[in-house]
Protein backbone atom coordinates (compact mmCIF):
# COMPACT_ATOMS: atom_id res chain seq x y z
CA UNK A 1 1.78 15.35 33.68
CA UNK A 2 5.34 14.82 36.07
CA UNK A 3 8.15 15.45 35.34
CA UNK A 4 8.75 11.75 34.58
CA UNK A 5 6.19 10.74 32.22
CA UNK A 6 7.48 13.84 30.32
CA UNK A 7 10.67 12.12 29.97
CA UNK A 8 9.23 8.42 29.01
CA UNK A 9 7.30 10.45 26.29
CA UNK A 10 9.73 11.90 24.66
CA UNK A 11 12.01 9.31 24.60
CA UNK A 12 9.47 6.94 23.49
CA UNK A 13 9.22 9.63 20.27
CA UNK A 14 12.84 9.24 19.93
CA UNK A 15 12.58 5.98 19.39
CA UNK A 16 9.69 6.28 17.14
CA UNK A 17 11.75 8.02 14.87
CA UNK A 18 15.00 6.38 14.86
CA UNK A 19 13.16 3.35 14.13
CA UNK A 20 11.38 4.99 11.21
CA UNK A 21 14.78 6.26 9.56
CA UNK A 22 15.79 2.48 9.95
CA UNK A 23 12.87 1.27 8.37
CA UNK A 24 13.16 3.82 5.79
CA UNK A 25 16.69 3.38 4.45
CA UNK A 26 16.73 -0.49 4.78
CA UNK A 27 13.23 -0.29 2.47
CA UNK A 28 15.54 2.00 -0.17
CA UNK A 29 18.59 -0.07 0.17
CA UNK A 30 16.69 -3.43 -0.79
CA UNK A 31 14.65 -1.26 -3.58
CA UNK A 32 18.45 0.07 -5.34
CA UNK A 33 19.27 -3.91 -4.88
CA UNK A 34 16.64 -5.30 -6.23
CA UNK A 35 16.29 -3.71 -9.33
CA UNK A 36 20.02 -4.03 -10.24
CA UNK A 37 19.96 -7.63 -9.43
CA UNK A 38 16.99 -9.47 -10.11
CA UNK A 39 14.85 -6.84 -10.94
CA UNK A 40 17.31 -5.84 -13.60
CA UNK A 41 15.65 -7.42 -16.65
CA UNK A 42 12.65 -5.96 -15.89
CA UNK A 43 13.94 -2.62 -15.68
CA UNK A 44 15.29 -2.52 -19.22
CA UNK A 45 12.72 -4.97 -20.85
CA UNK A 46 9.74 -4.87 -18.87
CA UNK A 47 7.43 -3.34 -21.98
CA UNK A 48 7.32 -6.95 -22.97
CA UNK A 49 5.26 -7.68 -19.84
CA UNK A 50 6.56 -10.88 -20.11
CA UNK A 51 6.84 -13.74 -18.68
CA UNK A 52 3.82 -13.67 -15.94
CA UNK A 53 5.16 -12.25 -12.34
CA UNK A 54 3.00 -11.86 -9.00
CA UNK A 55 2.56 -9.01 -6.40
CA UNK A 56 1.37 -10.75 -2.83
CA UNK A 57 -1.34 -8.56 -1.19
CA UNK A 58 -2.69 -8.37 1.75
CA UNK A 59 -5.28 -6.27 3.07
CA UNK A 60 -6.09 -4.68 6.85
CA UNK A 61 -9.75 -3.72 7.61
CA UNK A 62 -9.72 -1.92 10.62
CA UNK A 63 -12.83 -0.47 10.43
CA UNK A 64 -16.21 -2.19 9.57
CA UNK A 65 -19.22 -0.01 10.60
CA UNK A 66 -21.27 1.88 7.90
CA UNK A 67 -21.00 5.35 7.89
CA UNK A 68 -23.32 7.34 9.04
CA UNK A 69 -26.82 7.03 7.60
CA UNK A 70 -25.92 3.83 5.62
CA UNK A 71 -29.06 1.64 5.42
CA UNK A 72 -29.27 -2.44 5.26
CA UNK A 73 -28.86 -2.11 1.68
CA UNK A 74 -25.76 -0.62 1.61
CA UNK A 75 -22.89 -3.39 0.70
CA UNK A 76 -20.40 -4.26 3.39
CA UNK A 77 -16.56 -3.19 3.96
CA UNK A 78 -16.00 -6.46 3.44
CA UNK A 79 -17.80 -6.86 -0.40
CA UNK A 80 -16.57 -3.74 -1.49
CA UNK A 81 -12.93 -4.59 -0.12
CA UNK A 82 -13.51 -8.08 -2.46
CA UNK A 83 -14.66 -5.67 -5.30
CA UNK A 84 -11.88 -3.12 -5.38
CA UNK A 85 -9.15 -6.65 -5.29
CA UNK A 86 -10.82 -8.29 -8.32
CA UNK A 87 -10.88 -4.47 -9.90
CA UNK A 88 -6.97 -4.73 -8.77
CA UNK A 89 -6.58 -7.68 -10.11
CA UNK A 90 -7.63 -7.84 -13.60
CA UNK A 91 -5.82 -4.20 -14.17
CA UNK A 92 -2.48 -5.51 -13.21
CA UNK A 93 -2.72 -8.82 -15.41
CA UNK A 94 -4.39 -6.86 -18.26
CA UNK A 95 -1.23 -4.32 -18.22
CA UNK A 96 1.58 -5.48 -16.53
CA UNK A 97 0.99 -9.19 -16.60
CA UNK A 98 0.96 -9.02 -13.03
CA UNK A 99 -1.00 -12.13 -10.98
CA UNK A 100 -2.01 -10.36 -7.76
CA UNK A 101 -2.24 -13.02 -5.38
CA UNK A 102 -2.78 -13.06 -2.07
CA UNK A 103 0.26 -12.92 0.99
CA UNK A 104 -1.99 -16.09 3.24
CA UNK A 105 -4.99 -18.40 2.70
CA UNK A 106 -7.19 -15.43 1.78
CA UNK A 107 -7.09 -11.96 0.81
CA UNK A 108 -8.55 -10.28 3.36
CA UNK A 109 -8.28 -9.83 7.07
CA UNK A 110 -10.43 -7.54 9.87
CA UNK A 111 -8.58 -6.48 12.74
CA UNK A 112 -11.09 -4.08 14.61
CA UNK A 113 -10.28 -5.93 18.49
CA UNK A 114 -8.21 -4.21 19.60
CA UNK A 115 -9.57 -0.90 18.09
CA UNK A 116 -6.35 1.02 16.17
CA UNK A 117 -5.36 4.73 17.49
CA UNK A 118 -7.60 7.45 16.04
CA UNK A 119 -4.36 8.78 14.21
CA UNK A 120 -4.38 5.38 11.93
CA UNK A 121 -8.37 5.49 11.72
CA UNK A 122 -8.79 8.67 10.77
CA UNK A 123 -5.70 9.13 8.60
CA UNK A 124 -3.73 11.97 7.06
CA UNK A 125 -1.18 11.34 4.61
CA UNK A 126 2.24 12.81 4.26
CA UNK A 127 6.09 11.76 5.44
CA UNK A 128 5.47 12.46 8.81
CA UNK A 129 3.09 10.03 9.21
CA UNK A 130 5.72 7.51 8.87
CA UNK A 131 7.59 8.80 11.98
CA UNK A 132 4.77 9.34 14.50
CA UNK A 133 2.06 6.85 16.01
CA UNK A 134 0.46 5.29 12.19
CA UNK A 135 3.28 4.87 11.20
CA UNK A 136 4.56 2.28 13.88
CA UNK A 137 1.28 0.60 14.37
CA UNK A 138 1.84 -0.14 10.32
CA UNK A 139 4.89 -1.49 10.58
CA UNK A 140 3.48 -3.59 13.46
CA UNK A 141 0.77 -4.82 11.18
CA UNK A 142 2.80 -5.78 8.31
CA UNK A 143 2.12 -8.82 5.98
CA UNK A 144 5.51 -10.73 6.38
CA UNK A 145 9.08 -9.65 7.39
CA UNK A 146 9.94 -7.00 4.86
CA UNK A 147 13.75 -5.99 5.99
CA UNK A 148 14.89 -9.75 5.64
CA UNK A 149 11.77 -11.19 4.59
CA UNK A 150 11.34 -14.97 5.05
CA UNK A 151 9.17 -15.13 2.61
CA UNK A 152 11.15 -13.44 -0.16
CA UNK A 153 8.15 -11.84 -1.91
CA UNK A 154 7.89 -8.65 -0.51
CA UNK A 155 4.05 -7.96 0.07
CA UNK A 156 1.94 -5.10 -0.15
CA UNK A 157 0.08 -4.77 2.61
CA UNK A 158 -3.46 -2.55 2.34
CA UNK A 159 -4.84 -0.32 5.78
CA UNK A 160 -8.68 0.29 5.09
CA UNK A 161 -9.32 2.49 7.77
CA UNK A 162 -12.13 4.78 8.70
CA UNK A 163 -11.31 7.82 6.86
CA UNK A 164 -8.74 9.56 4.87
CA UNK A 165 -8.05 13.36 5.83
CA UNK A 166 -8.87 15.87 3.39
CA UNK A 167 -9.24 15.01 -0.47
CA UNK A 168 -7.39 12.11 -0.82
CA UNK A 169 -9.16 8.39 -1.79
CA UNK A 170 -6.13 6.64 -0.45
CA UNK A 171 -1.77 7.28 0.12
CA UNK A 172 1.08 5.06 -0.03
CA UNK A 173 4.92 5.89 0.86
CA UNK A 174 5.78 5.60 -2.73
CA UNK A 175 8.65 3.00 -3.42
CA UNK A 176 10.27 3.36 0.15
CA UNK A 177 7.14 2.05 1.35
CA UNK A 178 5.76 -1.94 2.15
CA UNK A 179 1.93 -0.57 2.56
CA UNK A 180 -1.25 1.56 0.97
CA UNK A 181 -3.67 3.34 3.05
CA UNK A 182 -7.61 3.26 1.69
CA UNK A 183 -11.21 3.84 3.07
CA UNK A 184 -14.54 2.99 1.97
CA UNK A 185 -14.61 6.13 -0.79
CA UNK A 186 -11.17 5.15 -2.32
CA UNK A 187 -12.37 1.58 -2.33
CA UNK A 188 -15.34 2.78 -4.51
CA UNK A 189 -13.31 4.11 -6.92
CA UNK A 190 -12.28 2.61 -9.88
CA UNK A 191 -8.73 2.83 -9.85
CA UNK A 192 -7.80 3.59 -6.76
CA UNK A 193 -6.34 0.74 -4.90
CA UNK A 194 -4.44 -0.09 -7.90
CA UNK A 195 -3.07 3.32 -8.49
CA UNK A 196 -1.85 3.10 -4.75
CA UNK A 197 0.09 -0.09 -5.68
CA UNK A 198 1.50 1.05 -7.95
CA UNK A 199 2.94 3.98 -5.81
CA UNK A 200 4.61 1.54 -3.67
CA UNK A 201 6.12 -0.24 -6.70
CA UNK A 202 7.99 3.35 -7.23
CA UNK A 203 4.95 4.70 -10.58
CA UNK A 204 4.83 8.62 -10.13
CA UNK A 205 2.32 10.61 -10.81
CA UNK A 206 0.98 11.14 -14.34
CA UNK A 207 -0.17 14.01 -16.23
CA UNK A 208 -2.71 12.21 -18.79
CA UNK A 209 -6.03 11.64 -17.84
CA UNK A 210 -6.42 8.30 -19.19
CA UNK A 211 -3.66 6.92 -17.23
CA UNK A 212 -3.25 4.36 -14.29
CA UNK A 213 -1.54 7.23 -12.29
CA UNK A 214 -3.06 10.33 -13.16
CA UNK A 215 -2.81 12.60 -10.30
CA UNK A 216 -6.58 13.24 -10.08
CA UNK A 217 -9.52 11.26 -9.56
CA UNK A 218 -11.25 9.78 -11.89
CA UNK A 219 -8.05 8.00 -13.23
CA UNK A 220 -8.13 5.23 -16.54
CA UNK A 221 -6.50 2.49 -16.83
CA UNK A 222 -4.16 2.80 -19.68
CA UNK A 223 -0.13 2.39 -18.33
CA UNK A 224 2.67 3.71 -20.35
CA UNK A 225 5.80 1.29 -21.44
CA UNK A 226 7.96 2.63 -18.99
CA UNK A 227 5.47 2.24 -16.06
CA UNK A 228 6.14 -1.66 -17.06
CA UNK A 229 9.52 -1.70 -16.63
CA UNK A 230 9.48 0.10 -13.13
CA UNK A 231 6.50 -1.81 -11.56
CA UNK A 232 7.46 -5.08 -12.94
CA UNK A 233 11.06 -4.28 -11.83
CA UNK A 234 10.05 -3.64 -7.87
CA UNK A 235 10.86 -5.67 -5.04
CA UNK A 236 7.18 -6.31 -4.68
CA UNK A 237 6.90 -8.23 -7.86
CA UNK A 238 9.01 -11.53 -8.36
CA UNK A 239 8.66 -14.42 -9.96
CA UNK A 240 7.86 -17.02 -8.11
């Protein structure tokens, strides 16, 4: 490699990152001013899980093929992707009195042409994702304009990609974050996708088994009151 393309590298890493800090402290900026403004009676009465709210999602496949010896009877990306929303969607109007709806005409889209980089479809979670290669071709792929977003609903935008590194079923950036990262095992699960969500609408971990966002897999379902007032209370939940 020249001298020159040397250069063009690292400067294009430069701006990888600076971007990524940008993206990072506009996402907590709107998050702090959301929640004391119109996320505010939420945050102190959102046990009451009422009235109704809704969470736009909108989910990524990148990757369709089955893995590897997967017969003709094995169910699609695309069914199990349809499973794991419905799943989604009845936990977060059973206990939050969430409607999960979707960000366009339909819930699900496949973008496999052009193929994504091997470091977004094989995936490994952790903060420095955010400032290398996945995490710019996310915020390329993003449902909607999240730092002034035109369509003032914030949506959650879900990656199923080929395979997650290591243990995990599935990551998200937590509450300075606009998207969850899944493959076919974490779509599978139960709880999964859901417990993702709820990541990016600032829920921490939890130490009961039973609970939405127990820190091991399998999860339940049950959500604590204050796990109402914070999700209910996130940018990614409004009214209308």
């Amino acid at each position: 490699m020249g001298l020159w393309s040397k250069i063009k590298n690292a400067v294009k890493k430069v701006v990888r990152v600076v971007k990524a800090v940008v993206r990072v402290v506009v996402r907590v900026v709107v998050t702090i001013i959301n929640r004391l403004t119109l996320g505010l009676p939420d945050l102190l009465l959102g046990f009451l899980a009422w009235p109704p709210k809704n969470l736009r999602l909108h989910v990524i496949v990148l990757w369709t093929d089955p893995p590897p010896g997967g017969g003709d009877e094995m169910p699609s990306i695309t069914q199990i992707t349809e499973e794991a929303i419905q799943r989604t969607k009845r936990i977060y109007k059973d206990k939050f009195n969430v409607n999960v709806k979707p960000y366009s005409k339909s819930f699900i889209e496949i973008l496999t042409d052009p193929p994504a980089p091997p470091t977004v479809l094989d995936y490994e979670c952790g903060i420095g994702s955010e400032f290398g290669e996945a995490g710019e071709y996310f915020a390329n792929h993003l449902a909607g304009w999240n730092a002034i977003p035109i369509s003032l609903t914030f949506p959650i935008t879900v990656f199923v990609v080929r395979d997650m590194k290591g243990d995990s079923l599935g990551c998200s950036m937590s509450v300075i974050g606009d998207y969850v990262v899944i493959d076919r095992a974490g779509l599978l699960d139960n709880v999964a996708l859901a417990h993702e969500i709820g990541h990016t609408c600032g829920l921490w971990h939890s130490k009961t088994s039973t609970n939405l966002m127990f820190e091991s897999s399998p999860a339940g379902e049950n959500v604590k009151w204050f796990q109402k007032n914070i999700l209910r209370s996130s940018r990614h939940v409004q009214y209308w």
